[in-house]
Protein backbone atom coordinates (compact mmCIF):
# COMPACT_ATOMS: atom_id res chain seq x y z
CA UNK A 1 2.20 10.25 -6.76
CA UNK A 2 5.20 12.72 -7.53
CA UNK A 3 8.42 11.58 -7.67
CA UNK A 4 10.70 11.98 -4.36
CA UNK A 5 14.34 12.12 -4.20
CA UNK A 6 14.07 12.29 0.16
CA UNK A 7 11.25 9.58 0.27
CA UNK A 8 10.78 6.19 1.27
CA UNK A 9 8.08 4.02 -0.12
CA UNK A 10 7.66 1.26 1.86
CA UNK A 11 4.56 -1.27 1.37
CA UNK A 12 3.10 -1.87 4.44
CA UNK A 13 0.46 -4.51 4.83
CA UNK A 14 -2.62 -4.49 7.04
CA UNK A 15 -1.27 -7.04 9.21
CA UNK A 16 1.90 -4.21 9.46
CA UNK A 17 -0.25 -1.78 10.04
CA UNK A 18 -2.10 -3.41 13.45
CA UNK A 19 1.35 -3.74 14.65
CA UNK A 20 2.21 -0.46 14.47
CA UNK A 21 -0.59 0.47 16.01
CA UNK A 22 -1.40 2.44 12.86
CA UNK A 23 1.06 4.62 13.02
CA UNK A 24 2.06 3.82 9.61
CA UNK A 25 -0.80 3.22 6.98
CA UNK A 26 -1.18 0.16 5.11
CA UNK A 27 -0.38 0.85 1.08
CA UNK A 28 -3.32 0.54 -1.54
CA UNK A 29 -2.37 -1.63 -3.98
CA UNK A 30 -3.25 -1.80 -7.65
CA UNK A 31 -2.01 -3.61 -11.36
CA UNK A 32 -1.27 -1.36 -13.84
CA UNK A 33 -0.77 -3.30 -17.16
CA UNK A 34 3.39 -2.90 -17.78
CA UNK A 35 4.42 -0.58 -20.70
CA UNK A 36 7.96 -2.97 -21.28
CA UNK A 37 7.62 -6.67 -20.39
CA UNK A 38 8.46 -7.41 -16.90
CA UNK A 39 8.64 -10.20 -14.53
CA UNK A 40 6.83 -10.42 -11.17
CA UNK A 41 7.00 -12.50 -8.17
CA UNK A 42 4.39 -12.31 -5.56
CA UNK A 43 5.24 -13.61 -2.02
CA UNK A 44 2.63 -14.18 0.67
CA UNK A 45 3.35 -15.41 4.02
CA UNK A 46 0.66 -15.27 7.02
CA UNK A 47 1.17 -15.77 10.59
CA UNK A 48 0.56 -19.31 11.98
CA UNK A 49 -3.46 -19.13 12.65
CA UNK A 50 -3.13 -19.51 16.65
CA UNK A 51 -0.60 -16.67 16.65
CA UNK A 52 -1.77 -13.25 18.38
CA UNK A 53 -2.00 -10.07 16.05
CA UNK A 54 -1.73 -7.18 18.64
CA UNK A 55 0.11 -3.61 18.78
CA UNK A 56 3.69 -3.79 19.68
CA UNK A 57 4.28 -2.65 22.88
CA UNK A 58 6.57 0.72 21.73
CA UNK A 59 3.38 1.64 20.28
CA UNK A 60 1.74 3.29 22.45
CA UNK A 61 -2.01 2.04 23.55
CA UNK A 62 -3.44 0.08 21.36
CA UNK A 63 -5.70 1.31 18.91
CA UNK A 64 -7.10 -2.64 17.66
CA UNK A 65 -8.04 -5.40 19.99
CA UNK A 66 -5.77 -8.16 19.54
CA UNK A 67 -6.79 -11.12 17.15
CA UNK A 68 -5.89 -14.41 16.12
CA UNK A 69 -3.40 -14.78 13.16
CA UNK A 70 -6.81 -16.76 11.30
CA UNK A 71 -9.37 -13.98 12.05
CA UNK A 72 -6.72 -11.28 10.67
CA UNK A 73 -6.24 -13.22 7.37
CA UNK A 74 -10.28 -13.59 7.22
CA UNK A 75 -11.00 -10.18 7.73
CA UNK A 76 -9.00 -9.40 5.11
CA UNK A 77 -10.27 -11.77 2.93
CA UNK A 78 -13.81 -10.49 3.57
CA UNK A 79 -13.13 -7.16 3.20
CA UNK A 80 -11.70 -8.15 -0.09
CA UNK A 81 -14.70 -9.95 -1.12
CA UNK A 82 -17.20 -7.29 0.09
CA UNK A 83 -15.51 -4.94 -2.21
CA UNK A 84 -15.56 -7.51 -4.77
CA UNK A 85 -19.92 -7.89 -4.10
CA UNK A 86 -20.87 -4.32 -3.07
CA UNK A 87 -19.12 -2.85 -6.82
């Protein structure tokens, strides 16, 4: 990715991304081992299971059926571990 003095990189998650009606695209994420020590935090929240997942209304029709806040997180989750098998 080339530098951008006008851009905004914003990660968006999958969970984002339904939201949006995927208007925006969810950001790949990888590790790249650090060339100076560094210090990380990760920070993962997820919706309370029974909550709905659906486009906001601004966003036009939706594109995704809605879904529970559970079956998002385990569809993530499998498609993680599919990746995982199927390499």
């Amino acid at each position: 990715m080339r530098r951008s003095t006008s851009a905004l990189i914003l990660p968006m998650t999958t969970r984002a991304m339904r939201w949006m009606n995927d208007i925006y695209v969810s950001t790949p994420y990888r590790v790249l081992l650090p060339r100076t020590p560094r210090f990380s935090l990760a920070l993962f929240l997820d919706p309370n299971p029974d909550a709905a997942i659906e486009s906001l209304p601004v966003a036009g029709d939706p594109e995704c059926q809605p879904v529970k806040g559970a079956e998002c997180l385990n569809m993530r989750l499998d498609a993680t571990c599919d990746a995982k098998i199927a390499e």
